[in-house]
Protein backbone atom coordinates (compact mmCIF):
# COMPACT_ATOMS: atom_id res chain seq x y z
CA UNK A 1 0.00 0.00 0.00
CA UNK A 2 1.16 3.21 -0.93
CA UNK A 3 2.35 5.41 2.15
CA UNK A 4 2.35 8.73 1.08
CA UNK A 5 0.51 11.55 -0.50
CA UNK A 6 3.04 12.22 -3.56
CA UNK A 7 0.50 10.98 -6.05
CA UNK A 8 -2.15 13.50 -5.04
CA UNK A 9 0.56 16.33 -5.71
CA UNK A 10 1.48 14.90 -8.80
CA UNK A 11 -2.03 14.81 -10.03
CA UNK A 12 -2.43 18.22 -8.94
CA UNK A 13 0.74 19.44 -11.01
CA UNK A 14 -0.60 17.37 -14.08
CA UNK A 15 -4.31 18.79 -13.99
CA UNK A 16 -2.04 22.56 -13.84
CA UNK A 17 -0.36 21.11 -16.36
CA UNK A 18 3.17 21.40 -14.93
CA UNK A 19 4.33 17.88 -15.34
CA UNK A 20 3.31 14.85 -17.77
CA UNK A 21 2.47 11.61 -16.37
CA UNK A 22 3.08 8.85 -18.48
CA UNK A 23 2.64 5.05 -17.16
CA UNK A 24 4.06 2.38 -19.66
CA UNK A 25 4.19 -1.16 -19.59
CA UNK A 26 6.80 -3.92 -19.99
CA UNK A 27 6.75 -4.74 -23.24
CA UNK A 28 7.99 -8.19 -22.83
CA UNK A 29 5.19 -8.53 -20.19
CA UNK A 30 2.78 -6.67 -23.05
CA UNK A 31 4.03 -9.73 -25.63
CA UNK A 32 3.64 -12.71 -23.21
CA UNK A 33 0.25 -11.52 -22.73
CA UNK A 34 -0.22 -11.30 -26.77
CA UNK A 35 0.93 -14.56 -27.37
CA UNK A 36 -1.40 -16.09 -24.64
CA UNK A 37 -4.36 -14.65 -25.94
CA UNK A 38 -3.09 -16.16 -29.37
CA UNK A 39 -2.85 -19.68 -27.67
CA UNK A 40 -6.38 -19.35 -26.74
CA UNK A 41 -7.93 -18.05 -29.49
CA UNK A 42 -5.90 -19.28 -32.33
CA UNK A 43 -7.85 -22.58 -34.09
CA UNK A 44 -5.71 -25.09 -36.09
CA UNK A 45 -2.86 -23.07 -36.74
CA UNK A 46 -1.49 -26.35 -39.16
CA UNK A 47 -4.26 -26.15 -40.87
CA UNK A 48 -6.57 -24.07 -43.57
CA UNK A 49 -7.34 -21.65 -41.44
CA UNK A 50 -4.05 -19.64 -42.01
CA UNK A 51 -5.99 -16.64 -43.14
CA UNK A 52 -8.38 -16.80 -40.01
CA UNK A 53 -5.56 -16.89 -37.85
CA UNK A 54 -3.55 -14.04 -39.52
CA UNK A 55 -6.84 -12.13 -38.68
CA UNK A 56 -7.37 -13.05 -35.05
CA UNK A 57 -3.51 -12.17 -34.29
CA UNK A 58 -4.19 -8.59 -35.89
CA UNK A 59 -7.37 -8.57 -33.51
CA UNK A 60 -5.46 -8.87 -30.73
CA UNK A 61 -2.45 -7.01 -31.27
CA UNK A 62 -5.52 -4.12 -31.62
CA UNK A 63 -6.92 -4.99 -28.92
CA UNK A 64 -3.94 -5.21 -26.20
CA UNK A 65 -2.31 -2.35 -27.75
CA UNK A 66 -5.29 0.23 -28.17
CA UNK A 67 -7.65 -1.02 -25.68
CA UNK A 68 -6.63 -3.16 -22.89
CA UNK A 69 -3.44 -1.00 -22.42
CA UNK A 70 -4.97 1.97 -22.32
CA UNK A 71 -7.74 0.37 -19.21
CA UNK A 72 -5.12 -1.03 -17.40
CA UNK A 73 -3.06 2.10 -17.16
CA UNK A 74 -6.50 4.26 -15.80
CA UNK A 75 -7.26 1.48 -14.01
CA UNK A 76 -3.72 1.57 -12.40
CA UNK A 77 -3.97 5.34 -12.39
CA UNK A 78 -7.24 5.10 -10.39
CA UNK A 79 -6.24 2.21 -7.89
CA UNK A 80 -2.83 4.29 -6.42
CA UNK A 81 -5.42 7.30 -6.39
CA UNK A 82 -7.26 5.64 -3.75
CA UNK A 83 -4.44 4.40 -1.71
CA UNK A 84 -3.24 7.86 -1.62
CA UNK A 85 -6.59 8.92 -0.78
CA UNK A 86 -7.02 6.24 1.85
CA UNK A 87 -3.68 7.68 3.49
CA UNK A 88 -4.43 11.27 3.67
CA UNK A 89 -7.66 10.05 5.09
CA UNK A 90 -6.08 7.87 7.93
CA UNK A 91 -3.67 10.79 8.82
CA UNK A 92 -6.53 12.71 9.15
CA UNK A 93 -8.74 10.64 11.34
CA UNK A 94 -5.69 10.08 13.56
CA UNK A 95 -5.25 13.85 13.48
CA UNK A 96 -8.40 14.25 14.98
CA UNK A 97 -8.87 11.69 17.21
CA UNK A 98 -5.67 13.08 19.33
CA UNK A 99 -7.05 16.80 18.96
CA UNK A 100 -10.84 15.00 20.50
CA UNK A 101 -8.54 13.56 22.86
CA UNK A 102 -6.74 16.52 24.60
CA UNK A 103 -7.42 18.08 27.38
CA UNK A 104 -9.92 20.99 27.87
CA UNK A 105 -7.71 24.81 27.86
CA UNK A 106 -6.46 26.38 30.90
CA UNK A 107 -5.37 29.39 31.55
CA UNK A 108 -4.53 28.63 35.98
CA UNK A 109 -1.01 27.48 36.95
CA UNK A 110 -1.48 24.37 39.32
């Protein structure tokens, strides 16, 4: 879990547009995960359906590269959102509770 509140200041100086965030991903990761969606969808690939095949690996190459990329990344983008989120909030709530806790103000010596 992430332990800090970075992110939130980065997405601040993004949205003022002082920085670029850009996430990428491993592309020998990105290819492993390619050729395993090949294996599954792939039919006979010894047999006549050579120009089937040459069109389901184009489908998925399109797919990983323009669609499920792009929803992992937001999805990744979202997900250390929260934690940051979730940690400002904790600080917070501990913040308080001490601050609820204290003793009421006095201004007599003992």
């Amino acid at each position: 879990m992430n332990k800090s509140d970075l992110y939130l200041d980065i997405l601040q100086c993004e949205k003022a547009g002082l920085v670029t965030v850009n996430f990428t991903i491993d592309p020998v990761k990105q290819n492993e995960f390619k050729n395993w969606l090949m294996s599954l969808y792939m039919q006979d690939p010894e047999g006549s359906t050579d120009q089937w095949n040459i069109l389901r690996s184009e489908i998925i190459q399109l797919l990983v590269e323009k669609l499920l990329m792009k929803e992992l990344i937001a999805e990744l983008r979202d997900e250390i959102k929260e934690q940051a989120e979730s940690f400002v909030i904790a600080k917070c709530k501990e913040t308080y509770r001490r601050l609820l806790m204290t003793g009421p103000f006095s201004t007599k010596d003992p």
